[in-house]
C-alpha atoms as a PDB file:
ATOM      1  CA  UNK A   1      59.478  90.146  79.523  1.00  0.00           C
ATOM      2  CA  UNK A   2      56.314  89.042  77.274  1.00  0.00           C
ATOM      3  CA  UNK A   3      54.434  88.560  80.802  1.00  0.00           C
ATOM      4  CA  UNK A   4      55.323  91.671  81.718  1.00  0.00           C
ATOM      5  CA  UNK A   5      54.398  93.364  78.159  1.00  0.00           C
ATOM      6  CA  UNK A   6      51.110  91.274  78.827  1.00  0.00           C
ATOM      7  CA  UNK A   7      50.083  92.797  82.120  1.00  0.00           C
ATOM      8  CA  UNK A   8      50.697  95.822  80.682  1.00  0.00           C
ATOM      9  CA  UNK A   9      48.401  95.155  77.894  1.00  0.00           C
ATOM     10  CA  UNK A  10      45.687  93.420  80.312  1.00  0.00           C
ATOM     11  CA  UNK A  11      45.792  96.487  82.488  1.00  0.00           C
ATOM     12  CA  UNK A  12      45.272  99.252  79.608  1.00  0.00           C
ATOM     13  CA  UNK A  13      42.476  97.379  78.645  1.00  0.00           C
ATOM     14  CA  UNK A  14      41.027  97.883  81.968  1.00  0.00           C
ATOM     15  CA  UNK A  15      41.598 101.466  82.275  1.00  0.00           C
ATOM     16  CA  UNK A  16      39.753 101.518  79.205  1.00  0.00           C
ATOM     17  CA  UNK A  17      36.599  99.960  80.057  1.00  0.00           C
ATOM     18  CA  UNK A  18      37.112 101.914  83.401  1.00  0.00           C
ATOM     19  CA  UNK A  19      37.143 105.432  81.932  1.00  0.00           C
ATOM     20  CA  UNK A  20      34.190 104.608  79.636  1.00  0.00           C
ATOM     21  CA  UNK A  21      31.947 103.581  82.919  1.00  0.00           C
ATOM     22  CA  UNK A  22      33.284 106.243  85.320  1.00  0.00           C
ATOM     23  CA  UNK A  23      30.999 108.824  86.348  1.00  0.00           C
ATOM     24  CA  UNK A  24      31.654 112.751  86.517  1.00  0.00           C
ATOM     25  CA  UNK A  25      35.509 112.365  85.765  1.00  0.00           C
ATOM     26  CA  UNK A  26      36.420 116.077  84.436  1.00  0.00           C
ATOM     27  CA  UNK A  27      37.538 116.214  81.362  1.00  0.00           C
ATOM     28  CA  UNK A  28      40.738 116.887  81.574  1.00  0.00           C
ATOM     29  CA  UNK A  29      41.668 114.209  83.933  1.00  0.00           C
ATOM     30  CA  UNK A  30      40.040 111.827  80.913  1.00  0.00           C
ATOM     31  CA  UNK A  31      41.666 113.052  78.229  1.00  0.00           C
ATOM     32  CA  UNK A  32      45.130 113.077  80.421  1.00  0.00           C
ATOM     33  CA  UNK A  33      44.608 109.200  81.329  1.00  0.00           C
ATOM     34  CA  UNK A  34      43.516 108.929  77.353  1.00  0.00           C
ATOM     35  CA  UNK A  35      47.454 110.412  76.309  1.00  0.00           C
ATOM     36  CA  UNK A  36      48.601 108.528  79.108  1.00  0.00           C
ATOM     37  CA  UNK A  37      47.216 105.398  77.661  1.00  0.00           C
ATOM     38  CA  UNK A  38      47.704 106.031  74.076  1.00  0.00           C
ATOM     39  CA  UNK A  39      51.603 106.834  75.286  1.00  0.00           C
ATOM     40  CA  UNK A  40      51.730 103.154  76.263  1.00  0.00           C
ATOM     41  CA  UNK A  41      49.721 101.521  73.675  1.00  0.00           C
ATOM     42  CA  UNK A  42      52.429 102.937  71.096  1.00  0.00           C
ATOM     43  CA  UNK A  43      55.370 101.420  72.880  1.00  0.00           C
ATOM     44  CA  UNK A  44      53.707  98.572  73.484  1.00  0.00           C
ATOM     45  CA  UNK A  45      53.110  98.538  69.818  1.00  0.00           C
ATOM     46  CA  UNK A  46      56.331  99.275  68.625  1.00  0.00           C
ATOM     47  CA  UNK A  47      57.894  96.664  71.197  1.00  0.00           C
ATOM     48  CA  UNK A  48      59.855  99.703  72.704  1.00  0.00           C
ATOM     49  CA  UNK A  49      61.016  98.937  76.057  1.00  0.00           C
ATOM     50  CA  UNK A  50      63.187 101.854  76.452  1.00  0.00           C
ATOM     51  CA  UNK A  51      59.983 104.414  76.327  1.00  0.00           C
ATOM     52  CA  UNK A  52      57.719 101.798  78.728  1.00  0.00           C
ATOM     53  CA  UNK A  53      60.695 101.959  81.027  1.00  0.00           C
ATOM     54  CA  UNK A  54      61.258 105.883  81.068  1.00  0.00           C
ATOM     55  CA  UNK A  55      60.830 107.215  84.807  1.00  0.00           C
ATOM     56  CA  UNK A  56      58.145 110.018  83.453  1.00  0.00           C
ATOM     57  CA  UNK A  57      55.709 107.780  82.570  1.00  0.00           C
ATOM     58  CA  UNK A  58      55.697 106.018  85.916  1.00  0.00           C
ATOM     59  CA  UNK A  59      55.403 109.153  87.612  1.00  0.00           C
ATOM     60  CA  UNK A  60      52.658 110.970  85.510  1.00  0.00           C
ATOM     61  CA  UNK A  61      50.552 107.285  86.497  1.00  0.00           C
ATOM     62  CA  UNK A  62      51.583 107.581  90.004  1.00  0.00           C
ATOM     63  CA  UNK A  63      50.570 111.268  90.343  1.00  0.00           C
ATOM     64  CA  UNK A  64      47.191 110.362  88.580  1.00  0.00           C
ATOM     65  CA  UNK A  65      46.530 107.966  90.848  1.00  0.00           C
ATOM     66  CA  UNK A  66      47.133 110.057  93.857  1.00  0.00           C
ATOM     67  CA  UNK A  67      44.607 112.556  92.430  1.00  0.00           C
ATOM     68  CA  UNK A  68      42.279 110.250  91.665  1.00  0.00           C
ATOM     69  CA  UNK A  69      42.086 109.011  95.006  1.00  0.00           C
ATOM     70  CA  UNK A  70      41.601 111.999  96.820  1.00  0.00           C
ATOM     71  CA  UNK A  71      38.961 111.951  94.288  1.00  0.00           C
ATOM     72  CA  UNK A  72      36.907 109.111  95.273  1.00  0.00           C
ATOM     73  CA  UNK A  73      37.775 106.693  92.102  1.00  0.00           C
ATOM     74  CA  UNK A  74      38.939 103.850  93.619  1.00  0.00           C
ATOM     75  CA  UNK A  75      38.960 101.825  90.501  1.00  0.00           C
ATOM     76  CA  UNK A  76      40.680 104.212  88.211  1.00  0.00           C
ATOM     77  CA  UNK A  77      43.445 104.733  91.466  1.00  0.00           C
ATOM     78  CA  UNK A  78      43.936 100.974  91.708  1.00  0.00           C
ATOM     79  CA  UNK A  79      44.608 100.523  87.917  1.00  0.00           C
ATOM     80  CA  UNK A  80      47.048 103.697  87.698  1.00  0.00           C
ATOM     81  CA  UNK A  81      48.707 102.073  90.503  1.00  0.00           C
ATOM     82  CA  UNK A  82      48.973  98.676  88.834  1.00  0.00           C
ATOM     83  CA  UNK A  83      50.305 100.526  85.529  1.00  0.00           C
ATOM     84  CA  UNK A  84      52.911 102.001  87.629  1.00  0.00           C
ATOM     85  CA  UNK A  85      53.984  99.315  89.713  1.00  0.00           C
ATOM     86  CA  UNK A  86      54.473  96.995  86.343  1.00  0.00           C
ATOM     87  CA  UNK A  87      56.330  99.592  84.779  1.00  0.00           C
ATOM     88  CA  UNK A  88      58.252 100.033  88.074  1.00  0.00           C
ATOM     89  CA  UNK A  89      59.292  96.316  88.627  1.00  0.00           C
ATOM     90  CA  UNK A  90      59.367  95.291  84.995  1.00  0.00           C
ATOM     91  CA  UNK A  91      62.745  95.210  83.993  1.00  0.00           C
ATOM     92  CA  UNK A  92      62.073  96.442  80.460  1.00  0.00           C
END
């Protein structure tokens, strides 16, 4: 599980530099992946499985991504996609 807590961790960190260099991203969609990412941070923090694991979170990364990439941001898509497949397989 501390792998998987890990990724998790190594991943957030790359949305983050991500969304600092990304170009003409609306505002809304930033400050949506910035609760999204703030969401995990604090269960992460708190060690709280039960909130990394809830379906909801999975899907709000999953429809993010699919936005995103109809949007032309590969990079943010492929992270969002990553979140959501280690919160997906994780067994938290």
């Amino acid at each position: 599980m501390q792998d998987k807590l890990n990724d998790l961790r190594e991943s957030l960190s790359e949305l983050q530099r991500e969304l600092r260099e990304v170009e003409h991203l609306d505002d809304e969609t930033k400050r949506h992946l910035e609760g999204v990412m703030e969401s995990i941070n604090d269960a992460l923090h708190r060690e709280d499985t039960e909130a990394l694991s809830h379906p909801s979170l999975r899907e709000t990364l999953a429809n993010r991504s699919e936005q995103l990439s109809e949007s032309s941001y590969p990079s943010l898509t492929k992270i969002l996609t990553n979140l959501a497949d280690i919160l997906g397989n994780s067994g938290l």
